[in-house]
Protein backbone atom coordinates (compact mmCIF):
# COMPACT_ATOMS: atom_id res chain seq x y z
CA UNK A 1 -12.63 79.47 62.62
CA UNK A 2 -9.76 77.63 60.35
CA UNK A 3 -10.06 74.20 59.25
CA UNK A 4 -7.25 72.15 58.76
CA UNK A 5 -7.96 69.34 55.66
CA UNK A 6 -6.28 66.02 56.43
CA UNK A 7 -3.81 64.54 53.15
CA UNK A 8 -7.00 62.54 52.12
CA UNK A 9 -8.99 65.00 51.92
CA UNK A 10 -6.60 67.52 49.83
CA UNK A 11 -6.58 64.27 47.45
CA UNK A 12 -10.10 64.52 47.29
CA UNK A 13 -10.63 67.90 46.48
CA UNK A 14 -7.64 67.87 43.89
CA UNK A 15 -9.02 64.85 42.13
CA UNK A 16 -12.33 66.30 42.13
CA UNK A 17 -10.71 69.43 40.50
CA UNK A 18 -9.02 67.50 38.27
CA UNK A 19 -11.94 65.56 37.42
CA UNK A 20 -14.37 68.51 36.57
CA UNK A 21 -12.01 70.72 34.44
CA UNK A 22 -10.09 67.81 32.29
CA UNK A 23 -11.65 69.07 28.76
CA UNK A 24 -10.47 72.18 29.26
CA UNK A 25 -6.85 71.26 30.54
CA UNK A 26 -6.36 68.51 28.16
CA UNK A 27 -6.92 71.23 25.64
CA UNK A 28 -4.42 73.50 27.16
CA UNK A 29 -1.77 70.53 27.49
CA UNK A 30 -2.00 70.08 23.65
CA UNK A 31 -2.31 74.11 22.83
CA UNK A 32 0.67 74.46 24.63
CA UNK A 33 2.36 71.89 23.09
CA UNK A 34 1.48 72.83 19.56
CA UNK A 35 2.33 76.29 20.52
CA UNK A 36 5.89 75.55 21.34
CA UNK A 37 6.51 72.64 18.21
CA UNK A 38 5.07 75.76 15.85
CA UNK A 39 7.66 78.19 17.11
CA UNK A 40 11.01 75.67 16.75
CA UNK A 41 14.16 77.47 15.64
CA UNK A 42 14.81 77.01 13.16
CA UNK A 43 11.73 76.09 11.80
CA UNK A 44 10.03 72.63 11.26
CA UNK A 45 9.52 70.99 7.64
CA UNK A 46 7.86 67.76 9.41
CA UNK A 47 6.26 68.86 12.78
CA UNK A 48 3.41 66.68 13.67
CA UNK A 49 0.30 68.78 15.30
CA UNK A 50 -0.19 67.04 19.03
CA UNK A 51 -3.40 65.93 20.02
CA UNK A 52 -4.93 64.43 23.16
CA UNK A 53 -5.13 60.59 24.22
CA UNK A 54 -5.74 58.87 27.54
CA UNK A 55 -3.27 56.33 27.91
CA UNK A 56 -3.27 52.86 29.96
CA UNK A 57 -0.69 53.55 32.17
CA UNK A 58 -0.83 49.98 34.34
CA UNK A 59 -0.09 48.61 30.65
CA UNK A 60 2.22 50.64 28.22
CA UNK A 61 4.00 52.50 31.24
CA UNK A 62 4.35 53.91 34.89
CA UNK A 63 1.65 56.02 36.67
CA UNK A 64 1.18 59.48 38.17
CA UNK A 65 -0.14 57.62 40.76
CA UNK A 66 2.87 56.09 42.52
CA UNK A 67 4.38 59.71 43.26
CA UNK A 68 7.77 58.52 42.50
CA UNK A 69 9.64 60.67 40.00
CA UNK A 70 11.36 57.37 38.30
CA UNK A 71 11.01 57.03 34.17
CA UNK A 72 9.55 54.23 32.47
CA UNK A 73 11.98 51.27 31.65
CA UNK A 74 13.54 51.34 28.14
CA UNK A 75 12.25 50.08 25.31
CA UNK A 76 8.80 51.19 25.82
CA UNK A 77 7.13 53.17 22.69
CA UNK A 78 5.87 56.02 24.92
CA UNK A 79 8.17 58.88 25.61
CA UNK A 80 7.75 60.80 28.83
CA UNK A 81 8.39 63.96 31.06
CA UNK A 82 8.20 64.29 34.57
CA UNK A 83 7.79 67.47 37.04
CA UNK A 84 6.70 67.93 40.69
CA UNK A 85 6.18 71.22 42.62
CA UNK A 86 5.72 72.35 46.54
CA UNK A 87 2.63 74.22 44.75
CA UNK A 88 0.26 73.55 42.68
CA UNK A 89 1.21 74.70 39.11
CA UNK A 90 -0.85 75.29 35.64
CA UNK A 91 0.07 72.63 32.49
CA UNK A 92 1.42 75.86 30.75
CA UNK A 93 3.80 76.47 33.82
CA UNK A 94 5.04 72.68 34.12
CA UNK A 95 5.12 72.21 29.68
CA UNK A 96 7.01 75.57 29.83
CA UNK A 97 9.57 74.21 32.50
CA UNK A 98 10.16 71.51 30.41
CA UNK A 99 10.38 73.80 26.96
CA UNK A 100 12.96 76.01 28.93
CA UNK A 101 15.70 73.65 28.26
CA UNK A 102 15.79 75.77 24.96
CA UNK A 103 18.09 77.82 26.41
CA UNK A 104 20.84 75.47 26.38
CA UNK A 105 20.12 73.49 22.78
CA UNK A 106 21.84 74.28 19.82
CA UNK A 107 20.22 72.85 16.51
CA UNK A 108 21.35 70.29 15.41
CA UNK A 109 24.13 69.92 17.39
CA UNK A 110 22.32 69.08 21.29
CA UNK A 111 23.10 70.59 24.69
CA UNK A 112 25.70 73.05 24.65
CA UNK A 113 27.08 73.17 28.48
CA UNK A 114 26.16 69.37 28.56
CA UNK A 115 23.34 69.70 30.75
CA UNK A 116 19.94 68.13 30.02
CA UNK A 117 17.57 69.29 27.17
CA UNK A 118 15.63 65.74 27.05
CA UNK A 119 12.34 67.42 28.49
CA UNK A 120 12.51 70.14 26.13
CA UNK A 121 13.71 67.78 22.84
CA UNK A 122 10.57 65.05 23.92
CA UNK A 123 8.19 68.40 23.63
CA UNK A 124 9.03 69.17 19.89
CA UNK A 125 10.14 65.94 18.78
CA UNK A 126 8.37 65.75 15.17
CA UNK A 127 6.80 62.56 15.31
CA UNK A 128 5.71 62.22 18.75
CA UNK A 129 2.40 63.51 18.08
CA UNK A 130 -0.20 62.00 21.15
CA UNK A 131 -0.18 63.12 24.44
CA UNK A 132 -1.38 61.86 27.99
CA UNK A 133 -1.07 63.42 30.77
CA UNK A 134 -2.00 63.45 34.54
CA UNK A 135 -1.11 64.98 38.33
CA UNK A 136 -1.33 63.57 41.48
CA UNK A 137 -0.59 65.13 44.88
CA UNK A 138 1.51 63.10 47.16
CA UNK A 139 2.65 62.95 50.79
CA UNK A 140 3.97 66.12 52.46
CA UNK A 141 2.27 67.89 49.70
CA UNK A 142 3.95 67.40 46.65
CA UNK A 143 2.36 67.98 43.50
CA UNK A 144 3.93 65.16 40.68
CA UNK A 145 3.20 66.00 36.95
CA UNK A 146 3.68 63.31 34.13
CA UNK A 147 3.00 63.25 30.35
CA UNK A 148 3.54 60.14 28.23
CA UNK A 149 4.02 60.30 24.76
CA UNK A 150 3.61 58.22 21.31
CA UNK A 151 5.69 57.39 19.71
CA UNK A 152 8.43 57.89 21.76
CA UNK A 153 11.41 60.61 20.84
CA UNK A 154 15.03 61.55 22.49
CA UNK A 155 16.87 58.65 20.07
CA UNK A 156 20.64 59.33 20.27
CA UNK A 157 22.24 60.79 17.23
CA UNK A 158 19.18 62.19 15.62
CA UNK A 159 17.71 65.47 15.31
CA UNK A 160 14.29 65.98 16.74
CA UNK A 161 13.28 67.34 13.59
CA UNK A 162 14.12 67.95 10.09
CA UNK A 163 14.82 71.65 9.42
CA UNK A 164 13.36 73.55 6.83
CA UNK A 165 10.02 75.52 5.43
CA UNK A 166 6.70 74.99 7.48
CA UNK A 167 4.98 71.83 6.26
CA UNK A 168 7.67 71.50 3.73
CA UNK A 169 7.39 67.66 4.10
CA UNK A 170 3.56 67.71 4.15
CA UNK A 171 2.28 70.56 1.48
CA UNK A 172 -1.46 68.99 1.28
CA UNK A 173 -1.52 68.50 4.56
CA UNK A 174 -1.08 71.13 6.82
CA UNK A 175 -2.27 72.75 9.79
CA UNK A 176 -1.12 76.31 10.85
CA UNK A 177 2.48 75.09 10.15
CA UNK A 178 2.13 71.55 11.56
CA UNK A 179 1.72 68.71 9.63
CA UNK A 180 -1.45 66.16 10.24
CA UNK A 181 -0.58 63.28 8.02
CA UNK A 182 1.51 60.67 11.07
CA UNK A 183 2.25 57.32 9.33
CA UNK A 184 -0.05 54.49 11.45
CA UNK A 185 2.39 51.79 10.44
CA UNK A 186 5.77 51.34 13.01
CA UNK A 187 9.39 50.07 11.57
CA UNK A 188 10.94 47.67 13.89
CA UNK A 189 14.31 48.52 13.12
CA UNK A 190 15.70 52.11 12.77
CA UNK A 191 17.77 51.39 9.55
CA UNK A 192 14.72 50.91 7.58
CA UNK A 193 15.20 53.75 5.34
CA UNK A 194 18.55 52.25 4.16
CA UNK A 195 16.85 49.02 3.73
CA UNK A 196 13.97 50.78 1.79
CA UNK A 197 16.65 52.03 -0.86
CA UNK A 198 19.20 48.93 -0.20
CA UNK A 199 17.45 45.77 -0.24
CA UNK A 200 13.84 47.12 -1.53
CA UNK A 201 10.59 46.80 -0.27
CA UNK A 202 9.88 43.37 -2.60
CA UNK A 203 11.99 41.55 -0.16
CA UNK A 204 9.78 39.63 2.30
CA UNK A 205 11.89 40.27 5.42
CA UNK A 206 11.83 43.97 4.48
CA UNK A 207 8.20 43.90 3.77
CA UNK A 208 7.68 42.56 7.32
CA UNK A 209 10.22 44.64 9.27
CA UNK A 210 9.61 48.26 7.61
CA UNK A 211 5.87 48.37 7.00
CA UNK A 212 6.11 52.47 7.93
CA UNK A 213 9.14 53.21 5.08
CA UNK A 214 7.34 50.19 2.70
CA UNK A 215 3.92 51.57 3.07
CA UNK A 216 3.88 55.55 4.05
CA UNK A 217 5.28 57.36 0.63
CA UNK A 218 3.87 60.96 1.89
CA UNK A 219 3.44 60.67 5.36
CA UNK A 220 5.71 61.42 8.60
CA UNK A 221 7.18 58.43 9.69
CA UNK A 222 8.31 57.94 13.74
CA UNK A 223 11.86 57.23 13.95
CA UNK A 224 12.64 53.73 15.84
C-alpha cells in the first residue's frame, strides 16, 4: 500500500524534524562556519569564532517563512544568505554552496570573472560573528534555506578580513585560530577610525558617534 502525504502534512513532518534535532544542527551550522573562517587563504589575523543566536526575524529582518528568495532591505545590521533546493539538503551542503564562491575570489582584490562571491565573502567576513538560521519547505516542494547574520558584512571596498598570522590581532584571546574578543559597542559612521586619530575621542560628537573605535582598544571592531 503507498501513501501519498498532502503539502501540509510534509510541513508537518519537516517542522517536526526540524524541531527535534535543532541542538544538534545549530551546532553543525556554526562548526561549519568556523570550519571554513579557520581555513581562509590567506590566513586571518582578526577572524571572529561564530556562534549560534535565534534571531527575531518579524523585527530585525525577513523570514524563512514567506518562501520567497528576496534579501532583506538595506540598511539593516544583519547580513544574510539565501539557498533553496528540489531536495532536502544538510547545513554543511547549503554553507558549502555558499563557501564555493571561493573559487572565483581573489584576496584582496574580489571576484575575478565578475560573478558573485557575496555568499561566500558574508561566510568569512571577520566580524560577523552570530548566526541564525532556519528552512522551510514551500509549495511544489521546494526546500528555502536562510541564515542571518550580525553584524552585517559584504561593505564595498573593504576586505572581509585583515590578512596576516592566526589571532595576530587578538594574542590573549584566541580560540583554535579565531579570535573571541567582538567589540559590543557599534560606530555609526564607517570613517570612525579616521575620526579616532583626526578629531580624537575627547570630542563630544566623536564620543557619541564612534563608541566601538572610542571604547574597544583590543577588541575586533564590526566595520559600518
Amino acid at each position: 500500500m503507498t501513501f501519498v502525504l498532502s503539502f501540509s502534512e510534509k510541513m508537518l513532518a519537516f517542522l517536526i524534524c526540524i524541531v527535534a534535532v535543532h541542538q544538534v544542527l545549530s551546532a553543525e551550522i556554526v562548526d561549519v562556519h568556523n570550519a571554513f573562517r579557520r581555513a581562509v587563504q590567506p590566513s586571518a589575523s582578526d577572524m571572529l569564532i561564530m556562534v549560534s543566536r535565534a534571531f527575531n526575524s518579524n523585527s530585525e529582518c525577513g523570514s524563512t517563512s514567506c518562501c520567497h528568495v528576496s534579501h532583506c532591505q538595506k540598511g539593516y545590521h544583519l547580513g544574510e544568505n539565501l539557498f533553496y533546493s528540489s531536495s532536502l539538503k544538510s547545513w554543511t551542503d547549503v554553507i558549502g554552496a555558499w563557501h564555493s564562491e571561493v573559487e572565483r575570489y581573489n584576496y584582496p582584490i574580489g571576484s575575478t570573472n565578475g560573478k558573485s562571491i557575496g555568499h561566500y565573502t558574508q561566510v568569512i567576513w571577520n566580524s560577523s560573528y552570530k548566526v541564525g538560521c532556519g528552512a522551510t519547505l514551500c509549495p511544489d516542494n521546494i526546500y528555502y534555506y536562510g541564515c542571518h547574520y550580525y553584524r552585517a558584512g559584504n561593505f564595498r571596498r573593504w576586505v572581509p578580513y585583515t590578512a596576516g598570522p592566526p589571532c595576530e590581532s587578538c594574542p590573549n584571546n584566541c580560540v583554535d585560530k579565531l579570535c573571541n574578543n567582538p567589540c559590543p559597542y557599534i560606530d555609526h559612521y564607517i570613517n570612525c577610525p579616521i575620526l579616532k586619530n583626526t578629531t580624537g575621542c575627547s570630542n563630544e560628537l566623536v564620543k557619541a558617534w564612534c563608541p566601538a573605535s572610542c571604547t574597544c582598544t583590543t577588541e575586533i571592531i564590526p566595520i559600518g
